[in-house]
Protein backbone atom coordinates (compact mmCIF):
# COMPACT_ATOMS: atom_id res chain seq x y z
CA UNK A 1 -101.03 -211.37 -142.14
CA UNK A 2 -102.89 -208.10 -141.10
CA UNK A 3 -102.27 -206.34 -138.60
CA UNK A 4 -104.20 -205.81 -135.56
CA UNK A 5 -105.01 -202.54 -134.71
CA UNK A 6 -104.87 -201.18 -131.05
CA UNK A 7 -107.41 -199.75 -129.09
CA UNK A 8 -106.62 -195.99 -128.32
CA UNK A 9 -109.62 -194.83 -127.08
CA UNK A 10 -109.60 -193.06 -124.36
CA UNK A 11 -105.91 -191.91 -125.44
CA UNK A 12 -105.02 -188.42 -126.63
CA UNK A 13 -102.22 -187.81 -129.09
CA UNK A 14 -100.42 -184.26 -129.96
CA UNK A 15 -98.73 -184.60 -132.93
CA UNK A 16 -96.52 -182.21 -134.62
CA UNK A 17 -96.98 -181.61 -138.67
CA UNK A 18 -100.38 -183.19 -139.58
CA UNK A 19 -100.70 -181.05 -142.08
CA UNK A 20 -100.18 -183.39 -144.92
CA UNK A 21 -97.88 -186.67 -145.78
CA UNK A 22 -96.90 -188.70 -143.07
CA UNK A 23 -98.06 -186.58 -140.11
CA UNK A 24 -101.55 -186.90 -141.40
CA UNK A 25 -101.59 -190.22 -142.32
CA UNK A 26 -100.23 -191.12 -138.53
CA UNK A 27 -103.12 -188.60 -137.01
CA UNK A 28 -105.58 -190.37 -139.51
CA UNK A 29 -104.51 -193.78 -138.37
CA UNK A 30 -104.80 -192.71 -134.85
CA UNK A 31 -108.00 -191.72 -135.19
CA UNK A 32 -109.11 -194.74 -136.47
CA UNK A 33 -107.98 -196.69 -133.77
CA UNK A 34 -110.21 -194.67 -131.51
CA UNK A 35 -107.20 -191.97 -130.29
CA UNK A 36 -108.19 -188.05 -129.83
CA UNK A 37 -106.24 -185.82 -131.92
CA UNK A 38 -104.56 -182.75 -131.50
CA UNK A 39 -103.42 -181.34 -135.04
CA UNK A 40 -100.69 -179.32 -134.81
CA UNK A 41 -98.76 -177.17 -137.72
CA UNK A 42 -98.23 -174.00 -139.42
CA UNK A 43 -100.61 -173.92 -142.47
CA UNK A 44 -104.47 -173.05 -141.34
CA UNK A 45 -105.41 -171.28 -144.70
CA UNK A 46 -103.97 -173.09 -148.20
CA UNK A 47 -105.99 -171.06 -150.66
CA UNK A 48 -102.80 -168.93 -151.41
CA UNK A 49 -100.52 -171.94 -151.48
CA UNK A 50 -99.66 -174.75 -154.36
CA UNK A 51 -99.94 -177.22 -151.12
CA UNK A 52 -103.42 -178.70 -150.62
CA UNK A 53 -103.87 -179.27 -146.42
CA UNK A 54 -104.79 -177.39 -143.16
CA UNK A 55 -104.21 -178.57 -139.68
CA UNK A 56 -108.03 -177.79 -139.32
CA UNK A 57 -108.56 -180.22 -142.47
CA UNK A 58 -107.20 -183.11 -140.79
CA UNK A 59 -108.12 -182.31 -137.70
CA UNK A 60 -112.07 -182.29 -138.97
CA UNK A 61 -111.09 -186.06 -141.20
CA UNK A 62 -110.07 -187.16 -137.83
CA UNK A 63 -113.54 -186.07 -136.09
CA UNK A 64 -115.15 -187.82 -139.39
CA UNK A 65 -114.07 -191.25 -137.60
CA UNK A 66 -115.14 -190.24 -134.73
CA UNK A 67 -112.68 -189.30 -132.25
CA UNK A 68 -112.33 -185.29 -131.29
CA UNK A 69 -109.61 -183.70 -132.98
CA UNK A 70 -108.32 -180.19 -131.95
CA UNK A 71 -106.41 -177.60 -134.50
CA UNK A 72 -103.41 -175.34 -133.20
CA UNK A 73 -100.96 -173.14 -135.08
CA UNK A 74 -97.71 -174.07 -134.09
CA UNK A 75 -94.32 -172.67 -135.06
CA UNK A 76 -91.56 -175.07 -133.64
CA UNK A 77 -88.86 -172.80 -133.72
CA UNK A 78 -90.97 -170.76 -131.28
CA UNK A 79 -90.47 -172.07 -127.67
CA UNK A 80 -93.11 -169.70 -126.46
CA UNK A 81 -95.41 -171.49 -128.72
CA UNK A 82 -94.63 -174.94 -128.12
CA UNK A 83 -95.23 -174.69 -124.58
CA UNK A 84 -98.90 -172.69 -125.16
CA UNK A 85 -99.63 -175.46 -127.37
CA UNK A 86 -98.70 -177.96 -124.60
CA UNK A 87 -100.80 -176.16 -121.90
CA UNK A 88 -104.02 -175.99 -124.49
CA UNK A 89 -104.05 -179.62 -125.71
CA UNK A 90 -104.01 -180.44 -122.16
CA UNK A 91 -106.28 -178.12 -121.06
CA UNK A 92 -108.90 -179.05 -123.96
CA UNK A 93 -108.71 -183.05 -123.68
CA UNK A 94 -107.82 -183.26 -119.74
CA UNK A 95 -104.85 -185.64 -120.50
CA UNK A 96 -102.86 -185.61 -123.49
CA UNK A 97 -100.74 -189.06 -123.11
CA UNK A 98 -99.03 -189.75 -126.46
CA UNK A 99 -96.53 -187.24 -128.29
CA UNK A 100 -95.37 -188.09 -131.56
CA UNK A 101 -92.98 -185.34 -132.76
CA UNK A 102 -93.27 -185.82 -136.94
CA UNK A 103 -92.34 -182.80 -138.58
CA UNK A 104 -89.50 -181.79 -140.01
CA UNK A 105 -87.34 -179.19 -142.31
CA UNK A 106 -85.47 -181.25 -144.90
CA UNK A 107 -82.60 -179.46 -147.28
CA UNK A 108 -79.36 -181.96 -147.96
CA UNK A 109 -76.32 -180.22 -149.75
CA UNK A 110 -72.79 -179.88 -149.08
CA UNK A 111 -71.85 -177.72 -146.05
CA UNK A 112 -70.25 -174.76 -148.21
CA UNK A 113 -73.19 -174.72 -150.16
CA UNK A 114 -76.14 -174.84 -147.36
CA UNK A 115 -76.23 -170.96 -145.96
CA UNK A 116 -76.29 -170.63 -141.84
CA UNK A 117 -79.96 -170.00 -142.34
CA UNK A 118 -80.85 -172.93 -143.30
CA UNK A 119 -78.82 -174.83 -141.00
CA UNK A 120 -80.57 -172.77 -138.47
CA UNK A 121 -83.73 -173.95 -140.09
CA UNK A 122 -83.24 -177.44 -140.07
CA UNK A 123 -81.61 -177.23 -136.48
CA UNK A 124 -84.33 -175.47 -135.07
CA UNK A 125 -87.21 -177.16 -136.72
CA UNK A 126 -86.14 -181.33 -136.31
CA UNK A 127 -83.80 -181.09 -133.05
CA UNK A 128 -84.45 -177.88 -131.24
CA UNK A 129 -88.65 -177.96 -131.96
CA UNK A 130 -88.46 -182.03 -130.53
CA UNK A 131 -86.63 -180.29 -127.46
CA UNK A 132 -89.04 -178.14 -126.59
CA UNK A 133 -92.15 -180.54 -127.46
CA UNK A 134 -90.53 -183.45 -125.13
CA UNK A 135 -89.77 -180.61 -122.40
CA UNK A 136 -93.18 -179.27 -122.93
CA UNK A 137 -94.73 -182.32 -122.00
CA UNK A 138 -92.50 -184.67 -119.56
CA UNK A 139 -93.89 -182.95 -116.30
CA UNK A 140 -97.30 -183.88 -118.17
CA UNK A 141 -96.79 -187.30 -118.85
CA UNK A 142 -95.25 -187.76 -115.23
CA UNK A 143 -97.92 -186.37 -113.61
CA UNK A 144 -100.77 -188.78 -115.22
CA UNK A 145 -98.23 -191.47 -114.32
CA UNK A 146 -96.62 -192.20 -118.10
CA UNK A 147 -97.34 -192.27 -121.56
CA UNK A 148 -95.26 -192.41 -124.75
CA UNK A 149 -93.20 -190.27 -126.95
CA UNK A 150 -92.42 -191.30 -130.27
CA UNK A 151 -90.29 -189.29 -132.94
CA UNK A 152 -89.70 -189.99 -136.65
CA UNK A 153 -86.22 -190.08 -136.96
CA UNK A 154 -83.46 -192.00 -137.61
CA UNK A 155 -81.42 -194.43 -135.80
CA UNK A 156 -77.66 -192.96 -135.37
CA UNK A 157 -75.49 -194.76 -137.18
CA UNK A 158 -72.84 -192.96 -138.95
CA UNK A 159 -70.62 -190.03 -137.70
CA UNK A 160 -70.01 -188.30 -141.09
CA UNK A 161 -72.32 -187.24 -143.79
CA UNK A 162 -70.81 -185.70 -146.66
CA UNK A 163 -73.16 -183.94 -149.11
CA UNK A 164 -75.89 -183.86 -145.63
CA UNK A 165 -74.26 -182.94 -143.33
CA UNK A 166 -76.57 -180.51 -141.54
CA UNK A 167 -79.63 -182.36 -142.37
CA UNK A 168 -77.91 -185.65 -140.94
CA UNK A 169 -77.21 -183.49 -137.83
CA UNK A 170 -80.43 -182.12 -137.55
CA UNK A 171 -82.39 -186.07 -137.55
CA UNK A 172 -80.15 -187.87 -135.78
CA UNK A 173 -80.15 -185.46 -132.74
CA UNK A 174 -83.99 -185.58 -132.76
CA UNK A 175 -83.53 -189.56 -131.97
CA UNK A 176 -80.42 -188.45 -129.68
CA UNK A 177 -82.99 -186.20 -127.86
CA UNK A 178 -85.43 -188.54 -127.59
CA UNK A 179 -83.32 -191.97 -126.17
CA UNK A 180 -81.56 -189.73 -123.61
CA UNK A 181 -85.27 -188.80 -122.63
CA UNK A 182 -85.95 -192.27 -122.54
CA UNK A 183 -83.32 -193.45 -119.83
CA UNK A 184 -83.91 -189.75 -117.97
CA UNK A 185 -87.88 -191.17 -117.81
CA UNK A 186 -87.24 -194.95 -117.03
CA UNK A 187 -89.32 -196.21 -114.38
CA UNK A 188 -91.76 -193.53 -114.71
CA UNK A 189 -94.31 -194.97 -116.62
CA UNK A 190 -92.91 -193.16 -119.64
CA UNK A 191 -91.34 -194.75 -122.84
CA UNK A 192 -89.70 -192.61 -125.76
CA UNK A 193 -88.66 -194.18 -128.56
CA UNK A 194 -87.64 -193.14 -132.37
CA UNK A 195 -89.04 -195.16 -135.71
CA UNK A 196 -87.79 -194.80 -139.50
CA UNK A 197 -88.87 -196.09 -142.53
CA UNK A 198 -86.23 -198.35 -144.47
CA UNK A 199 -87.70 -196.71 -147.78
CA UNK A 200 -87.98 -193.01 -149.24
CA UNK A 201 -92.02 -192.38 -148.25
CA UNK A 202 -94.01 -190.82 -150.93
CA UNK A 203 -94.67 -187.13 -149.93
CA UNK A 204 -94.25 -184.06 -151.44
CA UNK A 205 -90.87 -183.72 -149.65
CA UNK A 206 -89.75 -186.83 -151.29
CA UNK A 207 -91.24 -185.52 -154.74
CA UNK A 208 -89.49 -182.07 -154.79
CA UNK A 209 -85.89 -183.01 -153.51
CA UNK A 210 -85.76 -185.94 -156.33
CA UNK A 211 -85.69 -188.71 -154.17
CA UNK A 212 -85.99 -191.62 -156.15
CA UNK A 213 -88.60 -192.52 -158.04
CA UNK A 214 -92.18 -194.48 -157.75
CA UNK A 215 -90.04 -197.49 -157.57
CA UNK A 216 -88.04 -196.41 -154.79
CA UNK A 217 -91.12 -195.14 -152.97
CA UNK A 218 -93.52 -196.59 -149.94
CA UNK A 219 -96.78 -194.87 -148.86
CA UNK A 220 -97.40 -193.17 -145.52
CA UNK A 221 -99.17 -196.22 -144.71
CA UNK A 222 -96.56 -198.41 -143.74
CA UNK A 223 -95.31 -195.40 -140.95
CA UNK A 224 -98.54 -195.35 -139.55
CA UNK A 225 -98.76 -198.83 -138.89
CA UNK A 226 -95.28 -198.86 -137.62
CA UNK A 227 -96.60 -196.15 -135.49
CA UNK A 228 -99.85 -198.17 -134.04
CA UNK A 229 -97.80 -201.10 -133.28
CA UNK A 230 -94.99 -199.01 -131.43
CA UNK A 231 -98.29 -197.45 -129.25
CA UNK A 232 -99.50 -201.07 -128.52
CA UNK A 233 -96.31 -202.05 -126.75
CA UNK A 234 -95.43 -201.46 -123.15
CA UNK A 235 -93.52 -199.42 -121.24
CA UNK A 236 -90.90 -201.76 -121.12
CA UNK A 237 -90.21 -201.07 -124.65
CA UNK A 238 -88.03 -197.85 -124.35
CA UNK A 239 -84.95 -195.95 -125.50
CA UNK A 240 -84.93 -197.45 -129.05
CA UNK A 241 -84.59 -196.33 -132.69
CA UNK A 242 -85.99 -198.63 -135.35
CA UNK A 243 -86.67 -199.72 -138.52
CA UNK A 244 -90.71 -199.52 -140.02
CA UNK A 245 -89.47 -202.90 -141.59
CA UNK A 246 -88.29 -204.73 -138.44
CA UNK A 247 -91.41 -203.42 -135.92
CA UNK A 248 -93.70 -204.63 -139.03
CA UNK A 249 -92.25 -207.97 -139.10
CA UNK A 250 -91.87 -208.47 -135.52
CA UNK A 251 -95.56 -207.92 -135.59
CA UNK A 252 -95.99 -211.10 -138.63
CA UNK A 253 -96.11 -208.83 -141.52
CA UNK A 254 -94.23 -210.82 -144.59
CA UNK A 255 -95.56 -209.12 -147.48
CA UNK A 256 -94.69 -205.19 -147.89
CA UNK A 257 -96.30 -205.17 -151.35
CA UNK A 258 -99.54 -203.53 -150.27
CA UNK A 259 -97.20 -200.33 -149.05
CA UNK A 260 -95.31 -200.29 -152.11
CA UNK A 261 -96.26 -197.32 -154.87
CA UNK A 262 -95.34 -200.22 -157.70
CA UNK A 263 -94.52 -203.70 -157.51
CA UNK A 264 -91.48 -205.01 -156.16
CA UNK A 265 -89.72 -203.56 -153.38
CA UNK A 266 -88.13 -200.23 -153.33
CA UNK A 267 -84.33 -200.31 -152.42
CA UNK A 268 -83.78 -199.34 -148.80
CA UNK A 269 -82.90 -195.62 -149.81
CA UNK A 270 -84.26 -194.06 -146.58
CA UNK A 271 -82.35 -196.59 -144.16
CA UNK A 272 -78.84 -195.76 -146.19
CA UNK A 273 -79.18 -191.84 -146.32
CA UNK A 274 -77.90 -192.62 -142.73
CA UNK A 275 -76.69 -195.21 -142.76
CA UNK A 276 -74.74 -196.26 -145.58
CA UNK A 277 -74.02 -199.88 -145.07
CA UNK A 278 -77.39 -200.73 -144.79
CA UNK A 279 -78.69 -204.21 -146.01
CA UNK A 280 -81.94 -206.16 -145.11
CA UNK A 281 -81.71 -209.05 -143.31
């Protein structure tokens, strides 16, 4: 069964890290469906870099289906930044109604091993940087009388993770940010809700930490469509983390083969990094 895709126009989204992967896919999707785009990151120039992708490069794709996109710089551990980003998005579309907070600093080793910088990193980038997007944007979102906030992370299932610790830390406070949000918001107009995919994604994150392989691996796809179907819900639908599997098939998806980077399906690797005792229904 396909899925139906929403109509967003009309809609603005700010999303953080479009640069490549599954922020871009997401902002790509978006725009499809008729949503604005603001494209949001820190790379604007990757002729010095062995990463192909520019906020302003997916910000023009976007305009290619013919929404308007908008590029800003954005360093997330830079609170000063956030909120200058908030107040130009909304000053350049009127109304900026959907935040999806996407990126992310990823680094998994064993606490003696991972230095206080990093954990600072990864702290700062995935919880801190979805702090200060959601704050930069509730009195926003209240004032046009709702909208919704969606964050890629995972639900919170475990209360130990050896070998991940900070990384662990670091996601599952971006979806403990984001539910408290959601009952601080209820009746407002407002949901906020958190989405995962059951399956490594294929990105270059993915590639470089050895993650699996091909076989283990799903493409960006099957986030953004998780993501379009979360948008075409109500209000009513707040405070929750899911599953890219469940929301697909709660939506009459059956077959996941078209997502799938070979045939068969991957092993839920992504569901059971937190969340050990993971098994599909």
């Amino acid at each position: 069964m396909a899925l139906a895709t929403p109509d967003l126009s009309g809609h603005t989204a700010f999303i953080t890290g479009t640069t490549r992967g599954i922020g871009k896919r997401i902002a790509l999707a978006l725009a499809e469906a008729g949503c604005n785009v603001v494209s949001t990151g820190k790379t604007v120039d990757d002729s010095d870099s062995d990463l192909d992708g520019t906020i302003h490069e997916t910000a023009a794709e976007c305009e290619e289906r013919g929404v308007d996109a908008h590029a800003i710089q954005l360093n997330l551990r830079d609170e000063q930044q956030v909120e200058a980003a908030a107040a130009e998005a909304i000053d350049v579309f009127g109304e900026v109604d959907i935040v999806i907070n996407n990126a992310s600093a990823i680094q998994m080793a064993p606490v003696e091993e991972l230095p206080a910088n990093r954990f600072d990193l990864l702290t700062d980038v995935n919880i801190r940087g979805t702090y200060l997007t959601c704050r930069a944007f509730a009195p926003h979102l209240q004032e046009i009388g709702g909208g919704q906030i969606l964050t890629n992370a995972p639900p919170v299932k475990m209360d130990r993770a050896p070998g991940e610790a900070a990384y662990a830390w670091s996601k599952m406070g971006m979806t403990f940010v984001t539910l408290s949000l959601a009952s601080e918001l209820r009746g407002t107009g407002i949901s906020a809700n958190s989405f995962w995919p059951v399956t490594a994604i294929d990105t270059r994150a993915t590639r470089y930490f050895g993650m699996g392989t091909e076989d283990d691996w799903r493409s960006p796809a099957i986030v953004a469509d998780t993501v379009l179907e979360l948008l075409d819900r109500d209000e009513e639908f707040t405070g929750n983390a899911v599953y890219d599997e469940d929301v697909l098939r709660e939506a009459g998806v059956t077959d996941f083969e078209r997502y799938n980077c070979t045939e068969g399906d991957p092993t839920p690797l992504s569901a059971q990094l937190f969340d050990p005792d993971y098994e599909r229904l």
